[in-house]
PDB file of N, CA and C in Angstrom:
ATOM      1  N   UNK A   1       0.833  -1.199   0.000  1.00  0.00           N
ATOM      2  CA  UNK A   1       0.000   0.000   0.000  1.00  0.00           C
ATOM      3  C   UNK A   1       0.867   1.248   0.000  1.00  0.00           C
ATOM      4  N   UNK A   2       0.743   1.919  -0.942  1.00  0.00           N
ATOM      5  CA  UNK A   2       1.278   3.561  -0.967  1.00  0.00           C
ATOM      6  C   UNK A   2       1.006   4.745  -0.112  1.00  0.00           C
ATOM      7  N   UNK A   3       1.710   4.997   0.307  1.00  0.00           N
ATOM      8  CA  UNK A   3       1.464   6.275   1.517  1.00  0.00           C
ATOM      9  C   UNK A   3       0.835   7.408   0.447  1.00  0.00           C
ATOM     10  N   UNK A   4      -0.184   8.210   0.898  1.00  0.00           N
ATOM     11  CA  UNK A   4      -0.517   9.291   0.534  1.00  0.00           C
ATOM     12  C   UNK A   4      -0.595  10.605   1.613  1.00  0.00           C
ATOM     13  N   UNK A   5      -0.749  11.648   0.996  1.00  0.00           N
ATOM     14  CA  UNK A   5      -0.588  13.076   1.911  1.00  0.00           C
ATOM     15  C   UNK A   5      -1.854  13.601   1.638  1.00  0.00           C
ATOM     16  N   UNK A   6      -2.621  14.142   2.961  1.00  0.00           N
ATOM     17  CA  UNK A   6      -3.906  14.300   2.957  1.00  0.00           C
ATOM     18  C   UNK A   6      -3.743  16.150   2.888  1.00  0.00           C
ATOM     19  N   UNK A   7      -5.029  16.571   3.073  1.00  0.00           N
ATOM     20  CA  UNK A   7      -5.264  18.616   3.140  1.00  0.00           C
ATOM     21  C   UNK A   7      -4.581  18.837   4.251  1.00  0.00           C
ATOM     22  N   UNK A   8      -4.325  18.142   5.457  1.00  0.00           N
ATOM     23  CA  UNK A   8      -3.853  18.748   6.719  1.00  0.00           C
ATOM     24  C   UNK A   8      -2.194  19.085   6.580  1.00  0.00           C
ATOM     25  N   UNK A   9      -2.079  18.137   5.616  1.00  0.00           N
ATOM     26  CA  UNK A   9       0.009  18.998   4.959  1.00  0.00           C
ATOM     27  C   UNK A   9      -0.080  20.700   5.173  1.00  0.00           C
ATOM     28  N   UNK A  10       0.820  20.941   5.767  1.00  0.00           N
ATOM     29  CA  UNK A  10       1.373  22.203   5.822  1.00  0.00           C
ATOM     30  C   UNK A  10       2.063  22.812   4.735  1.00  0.00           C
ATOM     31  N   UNK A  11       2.750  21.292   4.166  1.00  0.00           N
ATOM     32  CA  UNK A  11       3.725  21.911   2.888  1.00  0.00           C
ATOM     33  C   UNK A  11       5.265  22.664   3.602  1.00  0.00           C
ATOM     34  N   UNK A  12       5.210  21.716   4.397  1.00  0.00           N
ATOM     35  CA  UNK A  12       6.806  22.435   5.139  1.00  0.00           C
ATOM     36  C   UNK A  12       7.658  21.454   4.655  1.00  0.00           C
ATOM     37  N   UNK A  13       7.701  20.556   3.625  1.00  0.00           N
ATOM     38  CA  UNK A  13       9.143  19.592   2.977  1.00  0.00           C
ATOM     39  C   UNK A  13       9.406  18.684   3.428  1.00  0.00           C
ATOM     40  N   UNK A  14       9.386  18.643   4.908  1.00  0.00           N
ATOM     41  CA  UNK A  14      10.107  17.614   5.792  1.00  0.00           C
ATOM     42  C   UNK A  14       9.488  15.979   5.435  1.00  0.00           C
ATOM     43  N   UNK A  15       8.988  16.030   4.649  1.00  0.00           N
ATOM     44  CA  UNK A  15       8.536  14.565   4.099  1.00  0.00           C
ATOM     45  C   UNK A  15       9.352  14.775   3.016  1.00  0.00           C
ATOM     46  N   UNK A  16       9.528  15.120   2.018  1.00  0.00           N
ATOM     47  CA  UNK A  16      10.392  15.157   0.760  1.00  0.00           C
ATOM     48  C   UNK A  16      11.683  15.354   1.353  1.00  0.00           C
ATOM     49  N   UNK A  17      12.322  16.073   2.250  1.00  0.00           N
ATOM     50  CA  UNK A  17      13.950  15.493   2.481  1.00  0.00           C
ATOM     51  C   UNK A  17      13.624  14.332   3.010  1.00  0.00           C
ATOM     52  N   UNK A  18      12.711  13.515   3.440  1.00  0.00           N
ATOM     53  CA  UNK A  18      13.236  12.500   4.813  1.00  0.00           C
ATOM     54  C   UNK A  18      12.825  11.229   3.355  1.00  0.00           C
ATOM     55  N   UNK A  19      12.264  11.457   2.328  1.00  0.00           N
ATOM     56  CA  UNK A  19      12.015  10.192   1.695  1.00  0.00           C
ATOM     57  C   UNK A  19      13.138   9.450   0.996  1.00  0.00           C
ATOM     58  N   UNK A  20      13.318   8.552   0.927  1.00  0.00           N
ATOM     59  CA  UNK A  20      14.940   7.462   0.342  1.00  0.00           C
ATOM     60  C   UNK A  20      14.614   7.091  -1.388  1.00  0.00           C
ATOM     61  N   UNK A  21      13.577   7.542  -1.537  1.00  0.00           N
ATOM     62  CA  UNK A  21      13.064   7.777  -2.824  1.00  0.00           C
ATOM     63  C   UNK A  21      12.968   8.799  -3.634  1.00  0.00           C
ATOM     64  N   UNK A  22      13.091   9.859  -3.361  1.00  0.00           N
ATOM     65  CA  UNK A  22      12.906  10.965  -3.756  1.00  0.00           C
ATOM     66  C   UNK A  22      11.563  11.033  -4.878  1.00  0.00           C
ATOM     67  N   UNK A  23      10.472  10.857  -4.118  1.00  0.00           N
ATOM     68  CA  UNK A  23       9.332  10.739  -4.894  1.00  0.00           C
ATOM     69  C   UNK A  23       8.110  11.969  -4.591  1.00  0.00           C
ATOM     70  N   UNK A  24       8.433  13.027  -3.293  1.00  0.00           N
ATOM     71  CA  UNK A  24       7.485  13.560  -2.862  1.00  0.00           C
ATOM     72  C   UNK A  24       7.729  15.076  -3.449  1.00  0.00           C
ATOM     73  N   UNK A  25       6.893  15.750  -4.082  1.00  0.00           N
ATOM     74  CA  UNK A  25       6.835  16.573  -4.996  1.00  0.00           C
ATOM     75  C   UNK A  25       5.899  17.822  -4.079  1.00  0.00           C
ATOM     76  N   UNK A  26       5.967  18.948  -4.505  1.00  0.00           N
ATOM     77  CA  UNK A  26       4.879  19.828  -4.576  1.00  0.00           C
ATOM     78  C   UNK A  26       3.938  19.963  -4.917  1.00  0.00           C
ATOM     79  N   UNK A  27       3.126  19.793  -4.635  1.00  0.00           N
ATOM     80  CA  UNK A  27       1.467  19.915  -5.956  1.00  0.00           C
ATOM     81  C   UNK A  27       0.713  21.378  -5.705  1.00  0.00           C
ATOM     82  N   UNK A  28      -0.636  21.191  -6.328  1.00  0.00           N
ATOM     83  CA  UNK A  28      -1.120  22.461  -6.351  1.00  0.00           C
ATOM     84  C   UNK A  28      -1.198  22.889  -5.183  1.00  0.00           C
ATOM     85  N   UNK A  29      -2.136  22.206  -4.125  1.00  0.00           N
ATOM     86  CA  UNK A  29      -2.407  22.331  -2.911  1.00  0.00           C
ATOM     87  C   UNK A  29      -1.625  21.837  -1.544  1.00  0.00           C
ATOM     88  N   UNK A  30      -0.986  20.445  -1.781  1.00  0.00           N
ATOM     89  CA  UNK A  30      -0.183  20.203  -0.849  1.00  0.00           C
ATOM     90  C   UNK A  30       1.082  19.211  -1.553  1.00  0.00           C
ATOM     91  N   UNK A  31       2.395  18.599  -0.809  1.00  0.00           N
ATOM     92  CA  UNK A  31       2.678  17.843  -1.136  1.00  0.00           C
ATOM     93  C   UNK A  31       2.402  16.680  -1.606  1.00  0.00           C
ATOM     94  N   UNK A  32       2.836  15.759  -2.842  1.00  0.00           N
ATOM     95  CA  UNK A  32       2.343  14.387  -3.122  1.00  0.00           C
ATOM     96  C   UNK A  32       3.187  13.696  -3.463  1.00  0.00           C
ATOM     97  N   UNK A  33       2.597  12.454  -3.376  1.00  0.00           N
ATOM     98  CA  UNK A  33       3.468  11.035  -3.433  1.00  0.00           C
ATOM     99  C   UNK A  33       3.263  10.131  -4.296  1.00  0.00           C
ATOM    100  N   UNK A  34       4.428   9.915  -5.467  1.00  0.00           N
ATOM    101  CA  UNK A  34       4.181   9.390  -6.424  1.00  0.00           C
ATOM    102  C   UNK A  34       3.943   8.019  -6.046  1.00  0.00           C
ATOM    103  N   UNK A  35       2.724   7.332  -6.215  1.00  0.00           N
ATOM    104  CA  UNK A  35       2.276   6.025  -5.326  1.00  0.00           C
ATOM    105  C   UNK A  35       2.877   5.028  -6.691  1.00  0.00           C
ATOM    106  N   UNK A  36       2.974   5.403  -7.810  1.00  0.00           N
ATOM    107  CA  UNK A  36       3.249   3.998  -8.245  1.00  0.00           C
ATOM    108  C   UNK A  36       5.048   3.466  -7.845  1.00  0.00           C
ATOM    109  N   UNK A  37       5.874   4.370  -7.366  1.00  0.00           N
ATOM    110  CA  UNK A  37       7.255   4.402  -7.194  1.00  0.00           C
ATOM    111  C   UNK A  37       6.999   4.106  -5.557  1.00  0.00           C
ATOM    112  N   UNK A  38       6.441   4.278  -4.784  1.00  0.00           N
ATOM    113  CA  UNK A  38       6.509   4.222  -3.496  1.00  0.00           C
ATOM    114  C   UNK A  38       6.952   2.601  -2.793  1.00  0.00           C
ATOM    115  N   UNK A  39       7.734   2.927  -1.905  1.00  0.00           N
ATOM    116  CA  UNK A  39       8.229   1.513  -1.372  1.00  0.00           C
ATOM    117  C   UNK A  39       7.495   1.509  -0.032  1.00  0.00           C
ATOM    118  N   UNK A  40       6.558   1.782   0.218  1.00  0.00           N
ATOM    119  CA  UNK A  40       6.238   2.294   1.681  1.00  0.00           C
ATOM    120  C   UNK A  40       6.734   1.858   3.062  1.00  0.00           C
ATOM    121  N   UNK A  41       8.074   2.276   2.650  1.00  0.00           N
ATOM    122  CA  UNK A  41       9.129   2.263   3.794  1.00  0.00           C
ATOM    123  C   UNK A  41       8.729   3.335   5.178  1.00  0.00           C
ATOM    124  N   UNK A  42       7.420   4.049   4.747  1.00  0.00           N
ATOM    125  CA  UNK A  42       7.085   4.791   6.565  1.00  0.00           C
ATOM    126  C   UNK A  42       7.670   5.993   6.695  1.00  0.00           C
ATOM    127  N   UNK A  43       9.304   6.299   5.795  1.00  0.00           N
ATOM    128  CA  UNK A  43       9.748   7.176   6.397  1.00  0.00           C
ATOM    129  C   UNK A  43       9.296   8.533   6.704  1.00  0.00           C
ATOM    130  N   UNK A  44       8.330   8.473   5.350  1.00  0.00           N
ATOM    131  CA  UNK A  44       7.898  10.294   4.783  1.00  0.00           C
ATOM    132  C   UNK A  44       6.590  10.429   6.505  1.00  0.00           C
ATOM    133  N   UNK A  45       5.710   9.442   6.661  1.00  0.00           N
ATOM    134  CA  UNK A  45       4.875   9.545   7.557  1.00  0.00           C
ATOM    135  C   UNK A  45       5.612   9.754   9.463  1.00  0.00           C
ATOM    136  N   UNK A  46       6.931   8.762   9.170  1.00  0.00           N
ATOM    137  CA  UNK A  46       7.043   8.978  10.739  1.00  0.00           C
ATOM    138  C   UNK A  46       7.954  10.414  10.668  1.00  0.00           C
ATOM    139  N   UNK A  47       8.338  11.236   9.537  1.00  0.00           N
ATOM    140  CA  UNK A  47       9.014  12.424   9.260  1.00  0.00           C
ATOM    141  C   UNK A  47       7.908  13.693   9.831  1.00  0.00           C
ATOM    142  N   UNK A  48       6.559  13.703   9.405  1.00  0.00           N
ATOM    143  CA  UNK A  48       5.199  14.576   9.411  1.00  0.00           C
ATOM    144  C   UNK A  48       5.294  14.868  10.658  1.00  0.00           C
ATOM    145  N   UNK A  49       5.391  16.039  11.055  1.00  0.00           N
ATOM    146  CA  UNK A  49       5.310  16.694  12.080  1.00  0.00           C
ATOM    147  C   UNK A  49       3.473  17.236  12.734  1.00  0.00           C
ATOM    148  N   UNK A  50       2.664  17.194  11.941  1.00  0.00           N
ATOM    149  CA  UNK A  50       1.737  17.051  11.499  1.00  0.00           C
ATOM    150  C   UNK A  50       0.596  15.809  11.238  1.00  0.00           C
ATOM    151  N   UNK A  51       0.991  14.824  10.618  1.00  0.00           N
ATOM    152  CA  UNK A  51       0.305  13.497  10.959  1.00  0.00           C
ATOM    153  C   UNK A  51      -0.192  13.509   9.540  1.00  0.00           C
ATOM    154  N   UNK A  52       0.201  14.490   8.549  1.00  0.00           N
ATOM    155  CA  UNK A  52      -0.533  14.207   7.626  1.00  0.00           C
ATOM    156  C   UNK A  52      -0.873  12.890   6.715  1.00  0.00           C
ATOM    157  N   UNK A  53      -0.222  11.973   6.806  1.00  0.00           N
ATOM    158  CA  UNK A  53       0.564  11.182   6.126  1.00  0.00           C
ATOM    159  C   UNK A  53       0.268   9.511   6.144  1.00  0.00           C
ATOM    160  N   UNK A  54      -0.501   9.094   5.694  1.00  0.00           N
ATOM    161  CA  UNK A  54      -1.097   7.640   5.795  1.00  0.00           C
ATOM    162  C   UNK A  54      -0.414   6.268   4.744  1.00  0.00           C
ATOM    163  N   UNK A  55      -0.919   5.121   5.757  1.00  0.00           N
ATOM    164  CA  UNK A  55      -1.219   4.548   3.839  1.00  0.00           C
ATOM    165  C   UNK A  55      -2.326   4.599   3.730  1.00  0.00           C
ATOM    166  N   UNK A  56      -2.625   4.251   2.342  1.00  0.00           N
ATOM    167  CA  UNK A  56      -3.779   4.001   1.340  1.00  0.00           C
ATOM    168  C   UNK A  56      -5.196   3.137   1.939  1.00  0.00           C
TER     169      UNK A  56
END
């Protein structure tokens, strides 16, 4: 299952440095996660200072 980033993202990065993938991007509204590349290794979610950050 692929981690996704919900509306409660702040958009403060700290999921995109902490990912070993380099898959988490900017989008219109918040950060996102390219789910078909995702290894859901956890890191980007236990990174969220915030909680935004699930799997699927």
């Amino acid at each position: 299952m692929a981690y996704v980033i919900s509306d409660e993202c702040i958009s403060c990065g700290t999921c995109a440095d902490a990912c070993p993938m380099g898959i988490i991007s900017q989008g219109d509204d918040h950060y996102q996660i390219d789910a078909s590349q995702c290894v859901d290794c956890g890191t980007c979610a236990e990174a969220c200072p915030v909680g935004a950050i699930s799997q699927q």
